[in-house]
N, C-alpha and C. Protein backbone atom coordinates (compact mmCIF):
# COMPACT_ATOMS: atom_id res chain seq x y z
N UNK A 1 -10.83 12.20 8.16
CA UNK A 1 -10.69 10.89 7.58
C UNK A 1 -10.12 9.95 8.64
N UNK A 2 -10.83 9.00 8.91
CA UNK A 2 -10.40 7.78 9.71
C UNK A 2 -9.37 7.03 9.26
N UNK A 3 -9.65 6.54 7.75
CA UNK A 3 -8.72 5.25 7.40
C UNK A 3 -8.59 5.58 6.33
N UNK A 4 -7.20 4.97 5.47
CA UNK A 4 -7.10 5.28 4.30
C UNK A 4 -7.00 3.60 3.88
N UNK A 5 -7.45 2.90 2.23
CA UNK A 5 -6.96 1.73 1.94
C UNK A 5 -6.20 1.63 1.00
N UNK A 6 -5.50 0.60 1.00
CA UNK A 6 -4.11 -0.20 0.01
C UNK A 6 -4.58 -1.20 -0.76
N UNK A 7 -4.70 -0.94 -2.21
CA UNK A 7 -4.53 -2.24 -2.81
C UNK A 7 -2.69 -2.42 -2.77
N UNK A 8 -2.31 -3.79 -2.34
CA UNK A 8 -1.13 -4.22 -2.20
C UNK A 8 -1.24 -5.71 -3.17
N UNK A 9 -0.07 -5.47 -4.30
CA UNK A 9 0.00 -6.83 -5.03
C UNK A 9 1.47 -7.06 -4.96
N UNK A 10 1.70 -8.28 -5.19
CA UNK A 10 2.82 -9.03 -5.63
C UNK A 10 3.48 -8.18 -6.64
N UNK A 11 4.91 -8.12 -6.67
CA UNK A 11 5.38 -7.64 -8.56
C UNK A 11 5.76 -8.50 -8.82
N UNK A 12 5.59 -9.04 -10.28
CA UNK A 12 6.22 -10.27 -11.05
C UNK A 12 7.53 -9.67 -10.51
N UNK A 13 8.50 -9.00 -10.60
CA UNK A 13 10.09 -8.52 -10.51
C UNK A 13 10.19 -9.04 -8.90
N UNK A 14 9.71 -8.94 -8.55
CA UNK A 14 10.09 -9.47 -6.93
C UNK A 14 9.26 -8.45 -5.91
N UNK A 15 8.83 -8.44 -5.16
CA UNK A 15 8.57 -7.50 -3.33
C UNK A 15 7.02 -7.10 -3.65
N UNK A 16 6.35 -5.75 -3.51
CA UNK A 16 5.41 -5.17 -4.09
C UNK A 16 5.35 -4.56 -3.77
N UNK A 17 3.67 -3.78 -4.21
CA UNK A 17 3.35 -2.57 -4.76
C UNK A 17 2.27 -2.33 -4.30
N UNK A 18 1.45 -0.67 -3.72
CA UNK A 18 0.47 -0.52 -2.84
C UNK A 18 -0.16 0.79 -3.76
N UNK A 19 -0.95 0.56 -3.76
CA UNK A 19 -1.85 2.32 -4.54
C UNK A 19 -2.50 2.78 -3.60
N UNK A 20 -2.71 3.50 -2.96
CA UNK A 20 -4.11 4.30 -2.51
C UNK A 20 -5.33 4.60 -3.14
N UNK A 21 -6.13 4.05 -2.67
CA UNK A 21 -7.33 3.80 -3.16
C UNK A 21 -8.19 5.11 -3.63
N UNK A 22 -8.79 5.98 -4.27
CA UNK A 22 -8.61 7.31 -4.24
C UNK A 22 -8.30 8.07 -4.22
N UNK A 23 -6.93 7.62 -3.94
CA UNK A 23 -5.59 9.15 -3.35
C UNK A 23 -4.69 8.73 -4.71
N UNK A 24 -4.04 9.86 -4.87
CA UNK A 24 -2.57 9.64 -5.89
C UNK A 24 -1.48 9.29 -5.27
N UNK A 25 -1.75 7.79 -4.52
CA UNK A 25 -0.41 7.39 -3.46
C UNK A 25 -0.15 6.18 -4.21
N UNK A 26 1.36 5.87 -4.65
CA UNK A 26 2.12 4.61 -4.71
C UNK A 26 3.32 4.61 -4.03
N UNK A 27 3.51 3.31 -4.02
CA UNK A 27 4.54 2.73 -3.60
C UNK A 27 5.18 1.36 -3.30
N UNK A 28 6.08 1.63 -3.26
CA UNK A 28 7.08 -0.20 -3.32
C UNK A 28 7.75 -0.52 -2.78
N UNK A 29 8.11 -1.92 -2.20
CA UNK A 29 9.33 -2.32 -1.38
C UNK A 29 9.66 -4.03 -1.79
N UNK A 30 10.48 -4.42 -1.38
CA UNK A 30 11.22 -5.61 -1.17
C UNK A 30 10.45 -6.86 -0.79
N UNK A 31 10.21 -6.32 0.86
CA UNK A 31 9.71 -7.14 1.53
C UNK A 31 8.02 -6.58 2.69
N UNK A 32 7.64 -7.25 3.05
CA UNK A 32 5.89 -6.62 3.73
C UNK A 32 6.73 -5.78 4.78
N UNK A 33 7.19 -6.22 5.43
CA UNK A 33 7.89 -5.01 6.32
C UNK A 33 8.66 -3.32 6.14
N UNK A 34 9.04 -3.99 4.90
CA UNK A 34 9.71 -2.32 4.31
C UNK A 34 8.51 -1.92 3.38
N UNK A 35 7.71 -2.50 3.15
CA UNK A 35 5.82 -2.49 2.41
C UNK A 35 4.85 -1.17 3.60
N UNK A 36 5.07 -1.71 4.61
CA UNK A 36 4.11 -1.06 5.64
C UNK A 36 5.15 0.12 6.03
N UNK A 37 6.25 -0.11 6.18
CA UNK A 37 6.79 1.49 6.45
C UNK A 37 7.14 2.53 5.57
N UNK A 38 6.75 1.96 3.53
CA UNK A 38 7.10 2.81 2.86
C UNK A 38 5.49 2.91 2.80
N UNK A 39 4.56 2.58 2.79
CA UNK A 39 3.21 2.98 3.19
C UNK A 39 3.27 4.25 4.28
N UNK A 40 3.51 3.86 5.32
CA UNK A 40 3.36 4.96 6.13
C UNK A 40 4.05 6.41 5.93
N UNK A 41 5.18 6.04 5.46
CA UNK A 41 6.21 7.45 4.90
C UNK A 41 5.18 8.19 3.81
N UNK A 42 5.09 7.51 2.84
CA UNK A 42 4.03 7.93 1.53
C UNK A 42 2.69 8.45 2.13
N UNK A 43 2.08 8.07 3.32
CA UNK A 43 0.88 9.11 3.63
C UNK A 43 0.90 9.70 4.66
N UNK A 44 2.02 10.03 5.16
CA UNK A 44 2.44 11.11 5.90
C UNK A 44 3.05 12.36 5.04
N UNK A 45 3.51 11.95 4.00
CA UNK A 45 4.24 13.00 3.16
C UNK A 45 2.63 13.16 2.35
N UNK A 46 1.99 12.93 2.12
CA UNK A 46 0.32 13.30 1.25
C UNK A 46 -0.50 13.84 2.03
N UNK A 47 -0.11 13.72 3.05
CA UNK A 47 -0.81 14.71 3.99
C UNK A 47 -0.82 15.41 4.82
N UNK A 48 -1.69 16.47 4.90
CA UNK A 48 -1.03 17.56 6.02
C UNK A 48 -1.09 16.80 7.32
N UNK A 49 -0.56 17.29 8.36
CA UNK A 49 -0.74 17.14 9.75
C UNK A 49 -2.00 17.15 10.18
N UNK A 50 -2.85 17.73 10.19
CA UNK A 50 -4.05 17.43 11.06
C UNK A 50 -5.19 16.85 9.96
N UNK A 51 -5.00 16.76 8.97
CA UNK A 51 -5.53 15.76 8.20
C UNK A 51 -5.14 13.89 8.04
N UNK A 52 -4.07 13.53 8.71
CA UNK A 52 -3.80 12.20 8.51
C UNK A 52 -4.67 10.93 9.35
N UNK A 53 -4.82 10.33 7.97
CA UNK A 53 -5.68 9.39 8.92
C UNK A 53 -5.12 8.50 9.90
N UNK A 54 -6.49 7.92 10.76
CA UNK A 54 -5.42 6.93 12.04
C UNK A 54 -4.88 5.39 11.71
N UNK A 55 -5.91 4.80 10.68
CA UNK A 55 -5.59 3.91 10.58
C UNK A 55 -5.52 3.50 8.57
N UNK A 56 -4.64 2.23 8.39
CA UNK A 56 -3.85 2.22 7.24
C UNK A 56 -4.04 1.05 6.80
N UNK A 57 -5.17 0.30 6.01
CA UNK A 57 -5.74 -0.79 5.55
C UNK A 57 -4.64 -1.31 4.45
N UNK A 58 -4.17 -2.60 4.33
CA UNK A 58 -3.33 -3.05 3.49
C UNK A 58 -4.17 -4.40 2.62
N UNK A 59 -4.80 -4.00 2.24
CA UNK A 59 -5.19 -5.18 1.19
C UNK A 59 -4.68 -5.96 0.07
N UNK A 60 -4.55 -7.37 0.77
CA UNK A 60 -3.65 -7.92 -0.48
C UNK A 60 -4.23 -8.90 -1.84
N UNK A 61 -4.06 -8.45 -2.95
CA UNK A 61 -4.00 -9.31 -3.66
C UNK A 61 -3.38 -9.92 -4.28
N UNK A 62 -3.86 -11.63 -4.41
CA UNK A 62 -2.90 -12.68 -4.81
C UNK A 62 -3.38 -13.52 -6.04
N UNK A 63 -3.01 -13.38 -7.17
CA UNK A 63 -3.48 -13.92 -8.47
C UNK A 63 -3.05 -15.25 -8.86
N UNK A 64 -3.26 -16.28 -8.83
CA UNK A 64 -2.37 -17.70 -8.87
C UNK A 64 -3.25 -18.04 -10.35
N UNK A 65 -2.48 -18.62 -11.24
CA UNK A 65 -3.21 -19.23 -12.28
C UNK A 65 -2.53 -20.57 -12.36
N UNK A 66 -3.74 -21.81 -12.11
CA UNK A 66 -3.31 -23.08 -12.31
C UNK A 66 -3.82 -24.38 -13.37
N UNK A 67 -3.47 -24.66 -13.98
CA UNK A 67 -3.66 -25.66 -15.27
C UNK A 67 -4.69 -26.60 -14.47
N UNK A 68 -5.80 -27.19 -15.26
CA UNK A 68 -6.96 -28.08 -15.20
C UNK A 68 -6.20 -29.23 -15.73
């Protein structure tokens, strides 16, 4: 496996939240910085060693709802 992807959203409560796309991976943080390194912890611990992929897609979505 080359790459693994992130849906990454906002939490109404504050920071956010990342799933693995296929995989049984979540996780959460504060801020995008503690986002990408609790990402990386979470698929290093899901995977063995010579199975981890190289690269770590963070896709974000952003939902805005605004009055007409």
């Amino acid at each position: 496996m080359n790459e693994i992807f992130f849906l990454v959203e906002e939490s109404p409560e504050g920071g956010y939240t990342a799933r693995g796309l296929g995989h049984s991976i979540f996780t959460e943080a504060d801020t995008w910085d503690e986002l990408k390194e609790a990402v990386q912890e979470a698929v290093r611990c899901h995977f063995d060693e010579g199975q981890l992929p190289r690269v770590i897609r963070l896709h974000i979505v952003k939902e805005e709802v605004v009055t007409v």
